[in-house]
N, C-alpha and C. Protein backbone atom coordinates (compact mmCIF):
# COMPACT_ATOMS: atom_id res chain seq x y z
N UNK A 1 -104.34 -20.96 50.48
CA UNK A 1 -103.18 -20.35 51.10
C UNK A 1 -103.22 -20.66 52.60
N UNK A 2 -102.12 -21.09 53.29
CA UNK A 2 -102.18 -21.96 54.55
C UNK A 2 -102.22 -20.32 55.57
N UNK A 3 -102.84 -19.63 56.23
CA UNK A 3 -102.38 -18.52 56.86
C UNK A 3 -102.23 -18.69 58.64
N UNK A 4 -102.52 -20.00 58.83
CA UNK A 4 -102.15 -20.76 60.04
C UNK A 4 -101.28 -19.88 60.86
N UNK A 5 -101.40 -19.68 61.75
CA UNK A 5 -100.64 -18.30 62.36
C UNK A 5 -99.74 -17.52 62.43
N UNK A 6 -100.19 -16.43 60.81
CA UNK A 6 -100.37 -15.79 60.31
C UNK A 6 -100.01 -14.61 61.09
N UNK A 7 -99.64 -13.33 61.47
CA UNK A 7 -100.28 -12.18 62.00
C UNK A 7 -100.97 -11.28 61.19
N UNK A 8 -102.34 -10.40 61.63
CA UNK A 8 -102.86 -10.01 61.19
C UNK A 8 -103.13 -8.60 61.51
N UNK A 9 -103.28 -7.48 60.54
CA UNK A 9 -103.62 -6.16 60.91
C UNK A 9 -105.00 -5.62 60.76
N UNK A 10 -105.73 -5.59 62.07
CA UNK A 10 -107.21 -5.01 62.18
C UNK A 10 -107.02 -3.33 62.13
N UNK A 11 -108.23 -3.02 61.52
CA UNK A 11 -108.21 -1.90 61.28
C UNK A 11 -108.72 -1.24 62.00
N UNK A 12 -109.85 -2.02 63.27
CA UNK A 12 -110.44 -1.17 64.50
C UNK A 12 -109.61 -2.27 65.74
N UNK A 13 -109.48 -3.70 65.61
CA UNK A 13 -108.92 -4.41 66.42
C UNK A 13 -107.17 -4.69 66.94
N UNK A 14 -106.85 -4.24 66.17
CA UNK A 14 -105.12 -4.28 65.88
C UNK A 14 -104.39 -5.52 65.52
N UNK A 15 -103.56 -5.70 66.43
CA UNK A 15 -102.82 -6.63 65.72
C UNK A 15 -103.51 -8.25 66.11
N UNK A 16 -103.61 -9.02 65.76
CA UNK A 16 -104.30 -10.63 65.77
C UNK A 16 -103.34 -11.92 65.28
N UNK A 17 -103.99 -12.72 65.44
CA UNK A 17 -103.23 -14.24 65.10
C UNK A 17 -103.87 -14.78 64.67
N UNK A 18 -103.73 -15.71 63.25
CA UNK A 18 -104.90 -16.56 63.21
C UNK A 18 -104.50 -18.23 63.63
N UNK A 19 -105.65 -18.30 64.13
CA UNK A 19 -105.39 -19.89 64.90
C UNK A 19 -106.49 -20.77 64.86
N UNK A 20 -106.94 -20.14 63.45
CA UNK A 20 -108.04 -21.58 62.91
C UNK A 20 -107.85 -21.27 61.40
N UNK A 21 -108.15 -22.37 60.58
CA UNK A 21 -108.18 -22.18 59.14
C UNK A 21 -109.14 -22.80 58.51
N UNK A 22 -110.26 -22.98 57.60
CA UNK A 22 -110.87 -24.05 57.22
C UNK A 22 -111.38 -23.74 55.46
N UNK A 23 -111.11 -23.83 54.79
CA UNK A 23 -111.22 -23.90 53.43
C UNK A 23 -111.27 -22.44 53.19
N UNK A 24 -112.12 -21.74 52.83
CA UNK A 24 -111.97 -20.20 52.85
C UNK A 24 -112.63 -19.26 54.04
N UNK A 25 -112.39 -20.07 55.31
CA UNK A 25 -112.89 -19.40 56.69
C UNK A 25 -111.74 -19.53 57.64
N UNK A 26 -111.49 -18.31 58.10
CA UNK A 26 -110.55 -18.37 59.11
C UNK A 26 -110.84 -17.51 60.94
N UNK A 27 -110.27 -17.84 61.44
CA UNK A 27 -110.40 -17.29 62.68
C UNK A 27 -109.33 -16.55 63.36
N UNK A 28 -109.12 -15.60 63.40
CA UNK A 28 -108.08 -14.51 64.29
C UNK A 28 -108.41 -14.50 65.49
N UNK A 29 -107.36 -14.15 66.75
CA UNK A 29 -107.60 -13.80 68.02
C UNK A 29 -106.69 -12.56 68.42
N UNK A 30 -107.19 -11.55 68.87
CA UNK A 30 -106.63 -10.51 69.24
C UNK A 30 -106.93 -10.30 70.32
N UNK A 31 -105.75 -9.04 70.94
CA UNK A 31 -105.96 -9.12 72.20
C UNK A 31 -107.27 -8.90 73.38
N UNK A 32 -107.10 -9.20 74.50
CA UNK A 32 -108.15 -9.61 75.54
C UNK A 32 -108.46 -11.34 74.73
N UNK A 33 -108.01 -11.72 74.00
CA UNK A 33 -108.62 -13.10 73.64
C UNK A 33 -110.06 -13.14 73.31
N UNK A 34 -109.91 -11.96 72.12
CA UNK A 34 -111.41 -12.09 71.49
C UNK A 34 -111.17 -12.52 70.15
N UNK A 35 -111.88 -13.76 69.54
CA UNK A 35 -112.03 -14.30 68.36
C UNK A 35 -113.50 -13.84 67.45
N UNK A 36 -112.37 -13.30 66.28
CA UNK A 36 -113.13 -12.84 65.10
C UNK A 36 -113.40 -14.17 64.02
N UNK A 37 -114.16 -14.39 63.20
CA UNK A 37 -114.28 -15.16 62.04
C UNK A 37 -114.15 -14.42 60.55
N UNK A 38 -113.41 -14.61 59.79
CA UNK A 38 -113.22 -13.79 58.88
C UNK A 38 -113.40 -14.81 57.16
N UNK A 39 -113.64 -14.33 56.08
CA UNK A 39 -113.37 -14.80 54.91
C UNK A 39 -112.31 -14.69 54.04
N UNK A 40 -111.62 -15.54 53.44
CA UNK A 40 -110.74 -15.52 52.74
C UNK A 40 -111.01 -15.38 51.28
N UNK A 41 -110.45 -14.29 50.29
CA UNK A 41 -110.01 -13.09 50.81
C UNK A 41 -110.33 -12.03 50.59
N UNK A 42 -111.67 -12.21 50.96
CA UNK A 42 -112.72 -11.04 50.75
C UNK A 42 -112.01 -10.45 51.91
N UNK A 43 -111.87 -10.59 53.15
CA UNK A 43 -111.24 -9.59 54.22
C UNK A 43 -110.37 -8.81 54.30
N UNK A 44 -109.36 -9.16 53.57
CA UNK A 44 -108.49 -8.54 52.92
C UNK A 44 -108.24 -7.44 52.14
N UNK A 45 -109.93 -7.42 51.69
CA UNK A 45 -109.96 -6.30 50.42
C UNK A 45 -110.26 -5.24 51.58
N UNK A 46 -110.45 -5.15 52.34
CA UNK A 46 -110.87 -3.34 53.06
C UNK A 46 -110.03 -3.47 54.59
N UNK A 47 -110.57 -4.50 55.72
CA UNK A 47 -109.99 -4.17 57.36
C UNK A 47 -108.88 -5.19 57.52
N UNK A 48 -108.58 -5.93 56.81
CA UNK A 48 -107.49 -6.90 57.35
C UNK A 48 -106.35 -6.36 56.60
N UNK A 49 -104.61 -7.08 57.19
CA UNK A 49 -103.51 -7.09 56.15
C UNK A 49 -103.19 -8.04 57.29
N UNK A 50 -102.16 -8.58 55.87
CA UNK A 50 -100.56 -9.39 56.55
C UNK A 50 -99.70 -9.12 57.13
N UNK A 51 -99.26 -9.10 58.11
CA UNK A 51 -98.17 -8.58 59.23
C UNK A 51 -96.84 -8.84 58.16
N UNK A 52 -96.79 -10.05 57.51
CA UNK A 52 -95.57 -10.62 56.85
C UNK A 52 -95.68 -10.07 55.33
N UNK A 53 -94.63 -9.53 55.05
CA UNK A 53 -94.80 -8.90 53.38
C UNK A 53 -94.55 -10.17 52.80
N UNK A 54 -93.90 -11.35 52.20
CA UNK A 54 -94.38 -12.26 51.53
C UNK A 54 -95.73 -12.75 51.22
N UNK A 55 -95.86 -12.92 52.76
CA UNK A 55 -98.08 -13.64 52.30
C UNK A 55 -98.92 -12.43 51.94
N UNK A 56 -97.51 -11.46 52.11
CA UNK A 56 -98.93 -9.91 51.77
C UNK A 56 -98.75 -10.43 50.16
N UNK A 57 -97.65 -10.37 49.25
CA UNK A 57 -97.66 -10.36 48.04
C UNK A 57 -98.60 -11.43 47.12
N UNK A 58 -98.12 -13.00 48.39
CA UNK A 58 -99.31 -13.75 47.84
C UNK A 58 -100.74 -13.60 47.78
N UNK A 59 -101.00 -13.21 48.75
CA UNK A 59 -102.28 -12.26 49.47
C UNK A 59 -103.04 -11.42 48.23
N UNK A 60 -102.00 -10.49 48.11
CA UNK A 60 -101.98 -10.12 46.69
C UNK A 60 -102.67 -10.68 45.06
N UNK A 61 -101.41 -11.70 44.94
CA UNK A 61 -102.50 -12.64 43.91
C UNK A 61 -103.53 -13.25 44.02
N UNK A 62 -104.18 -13.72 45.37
CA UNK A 62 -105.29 -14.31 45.36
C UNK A 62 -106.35 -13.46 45.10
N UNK A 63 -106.00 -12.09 46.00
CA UNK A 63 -106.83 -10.78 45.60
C UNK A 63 -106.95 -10.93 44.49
N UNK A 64 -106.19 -10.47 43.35
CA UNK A 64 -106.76 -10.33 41.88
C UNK A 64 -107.49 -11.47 41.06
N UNK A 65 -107.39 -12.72 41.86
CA UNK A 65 -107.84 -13.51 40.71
C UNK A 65 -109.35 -13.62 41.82
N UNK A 66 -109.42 -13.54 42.89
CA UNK A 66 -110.56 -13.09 43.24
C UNK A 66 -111.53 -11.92 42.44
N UNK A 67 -110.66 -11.36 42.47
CA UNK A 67 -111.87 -10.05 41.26
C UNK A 67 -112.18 -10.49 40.02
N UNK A 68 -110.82 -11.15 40.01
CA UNK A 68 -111.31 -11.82 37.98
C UNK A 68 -112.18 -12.19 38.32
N UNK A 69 -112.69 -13.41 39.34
CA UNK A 69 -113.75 -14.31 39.17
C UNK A 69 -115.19 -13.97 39.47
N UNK A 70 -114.92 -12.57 40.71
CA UNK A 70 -116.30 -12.09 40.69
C UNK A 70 -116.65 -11.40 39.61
N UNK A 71 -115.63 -11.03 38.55
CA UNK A 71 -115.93 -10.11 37.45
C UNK A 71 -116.71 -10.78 36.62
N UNK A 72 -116.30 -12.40 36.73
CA UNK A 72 -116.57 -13.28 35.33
C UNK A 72 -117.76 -13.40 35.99
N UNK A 73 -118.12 -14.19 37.01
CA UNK A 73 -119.31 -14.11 37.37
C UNK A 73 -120.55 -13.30 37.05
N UNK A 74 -119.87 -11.91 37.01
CA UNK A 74 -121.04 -10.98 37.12
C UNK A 74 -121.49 -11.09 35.66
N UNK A 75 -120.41 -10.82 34.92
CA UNK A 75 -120.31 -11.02 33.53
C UNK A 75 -121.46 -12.33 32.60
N UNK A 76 -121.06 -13.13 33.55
CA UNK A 76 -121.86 -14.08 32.62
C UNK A 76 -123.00 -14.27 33.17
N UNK A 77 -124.21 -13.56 33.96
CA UNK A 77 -125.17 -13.31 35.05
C UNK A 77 -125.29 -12.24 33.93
N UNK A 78 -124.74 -11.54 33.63
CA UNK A 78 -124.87 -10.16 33.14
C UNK A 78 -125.55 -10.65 31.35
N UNK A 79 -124.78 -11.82 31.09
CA UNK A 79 -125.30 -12.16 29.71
C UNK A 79 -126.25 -12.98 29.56
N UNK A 80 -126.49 -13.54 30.50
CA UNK A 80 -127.95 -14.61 30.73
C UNK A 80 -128.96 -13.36 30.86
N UNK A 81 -128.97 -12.14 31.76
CA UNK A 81 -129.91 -11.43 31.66
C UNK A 81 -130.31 -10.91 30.87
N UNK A 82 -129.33 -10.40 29.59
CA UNK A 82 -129.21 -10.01 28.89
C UNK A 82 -130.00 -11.20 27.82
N UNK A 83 -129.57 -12.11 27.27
CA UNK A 83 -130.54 -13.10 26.38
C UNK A 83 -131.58 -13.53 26.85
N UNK A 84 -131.89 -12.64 28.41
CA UNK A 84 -133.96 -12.86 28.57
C UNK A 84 -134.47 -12.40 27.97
N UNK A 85 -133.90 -10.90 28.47
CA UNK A 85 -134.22 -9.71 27.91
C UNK A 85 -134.63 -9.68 26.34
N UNK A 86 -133.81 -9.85 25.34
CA UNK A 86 -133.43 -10.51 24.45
C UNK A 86 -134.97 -11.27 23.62
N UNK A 87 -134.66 -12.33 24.41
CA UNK A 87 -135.72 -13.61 23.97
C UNK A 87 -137.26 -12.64 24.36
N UNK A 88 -137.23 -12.09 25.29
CA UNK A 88 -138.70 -11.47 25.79
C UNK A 88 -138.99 -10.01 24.35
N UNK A 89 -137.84 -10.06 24.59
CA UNK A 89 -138.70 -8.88 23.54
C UNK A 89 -138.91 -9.49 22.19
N UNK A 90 -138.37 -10.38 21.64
CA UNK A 90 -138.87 -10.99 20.47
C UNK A 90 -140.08 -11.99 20.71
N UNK A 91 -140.58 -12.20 21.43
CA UNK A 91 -141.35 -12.93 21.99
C UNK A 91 -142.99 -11.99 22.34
N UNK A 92 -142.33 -10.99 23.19
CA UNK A 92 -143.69 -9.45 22.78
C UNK A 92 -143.71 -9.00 21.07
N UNK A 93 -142.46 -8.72 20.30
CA UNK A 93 -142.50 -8.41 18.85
C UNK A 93 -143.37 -9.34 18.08
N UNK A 94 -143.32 -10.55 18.80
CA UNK A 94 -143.83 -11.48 17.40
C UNK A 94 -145.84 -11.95 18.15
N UNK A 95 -145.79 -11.83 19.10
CA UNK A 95 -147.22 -11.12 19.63
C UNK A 95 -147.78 -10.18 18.95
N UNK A 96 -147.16 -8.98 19.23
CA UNK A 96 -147.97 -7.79 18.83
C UNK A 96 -147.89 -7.56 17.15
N UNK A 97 -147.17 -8.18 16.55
CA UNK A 97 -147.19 -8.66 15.32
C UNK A 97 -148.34 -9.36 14.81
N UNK A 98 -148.55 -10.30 15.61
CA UNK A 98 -150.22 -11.38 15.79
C UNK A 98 -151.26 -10.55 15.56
N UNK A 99 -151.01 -9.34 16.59
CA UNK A 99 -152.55 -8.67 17.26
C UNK A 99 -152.36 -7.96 16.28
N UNK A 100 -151.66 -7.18 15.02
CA UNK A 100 -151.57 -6.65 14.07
C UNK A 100 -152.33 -7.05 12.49
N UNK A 101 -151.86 -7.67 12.85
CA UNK A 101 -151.97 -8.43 11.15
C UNK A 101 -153.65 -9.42 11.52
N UNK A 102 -153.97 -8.85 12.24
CA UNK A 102 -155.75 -9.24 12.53
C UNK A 102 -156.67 -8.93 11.25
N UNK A 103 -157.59 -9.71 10.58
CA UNK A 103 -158.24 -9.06 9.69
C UNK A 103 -159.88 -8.58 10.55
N UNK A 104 -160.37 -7.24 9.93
CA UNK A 104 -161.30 -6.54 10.99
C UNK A 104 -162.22 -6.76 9.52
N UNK A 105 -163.80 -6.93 10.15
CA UNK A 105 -164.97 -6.87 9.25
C UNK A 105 -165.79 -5.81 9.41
N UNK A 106 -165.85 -4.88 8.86
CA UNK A 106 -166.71 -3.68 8.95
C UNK A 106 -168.32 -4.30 9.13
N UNK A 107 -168.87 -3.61 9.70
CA UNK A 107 -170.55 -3.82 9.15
C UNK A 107 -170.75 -3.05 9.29
């Protein structure tokens, strides 16, 4: 999303411009001419907004498919841990299965 100068709403800084863009890194300047660096569009989710309600709406969709993807992410992190887990305990089961089925010689 091009947000090339953009206006922006800080939530401790106020209002800003952005006047750098670079793949999902951007740069705002607010007043006194202090430059922030921000992420796209993780920033969005808590201290930033769009001055412009259109790029807010687009803004919008990127938000959600941002969550899808950290969701899926977690999700499939979540199922790899899950088939360690998994593999380890059949892996202790079929051990202690070993140390079981031991034959013992009295004397």
């Amino acid at each position: 999303m091009d947000l090339l100068g953009a206006v922006v709403l800080h939530n401790e800084k106020g209002r800003g411009k952005i006047i750098e863009q670079s793949g999902n890194k951007f740069v705002a300047e607010f007043s006194g001419g202090e430059k922030m660096r921000f992420l796209y569009p993780k920033s969005f989710e808590s201290f930033l907004k769009l001055e412009d309600e259109e790029l807010g709406r687009e803004l919008n969709k990127d938000l959600d498919n941002h969550v899808q993807e950290v969701s899926n992410r977690i999700e499939a992190m979540n199922a790899v841990k899950r088939n360690e887990i998994e593999e380890r305990n059949r892996l202790n089961e079929k051990l202690m299965g070993k140390r079981k089925s031991r034959t013992y010689i009295k004397l």
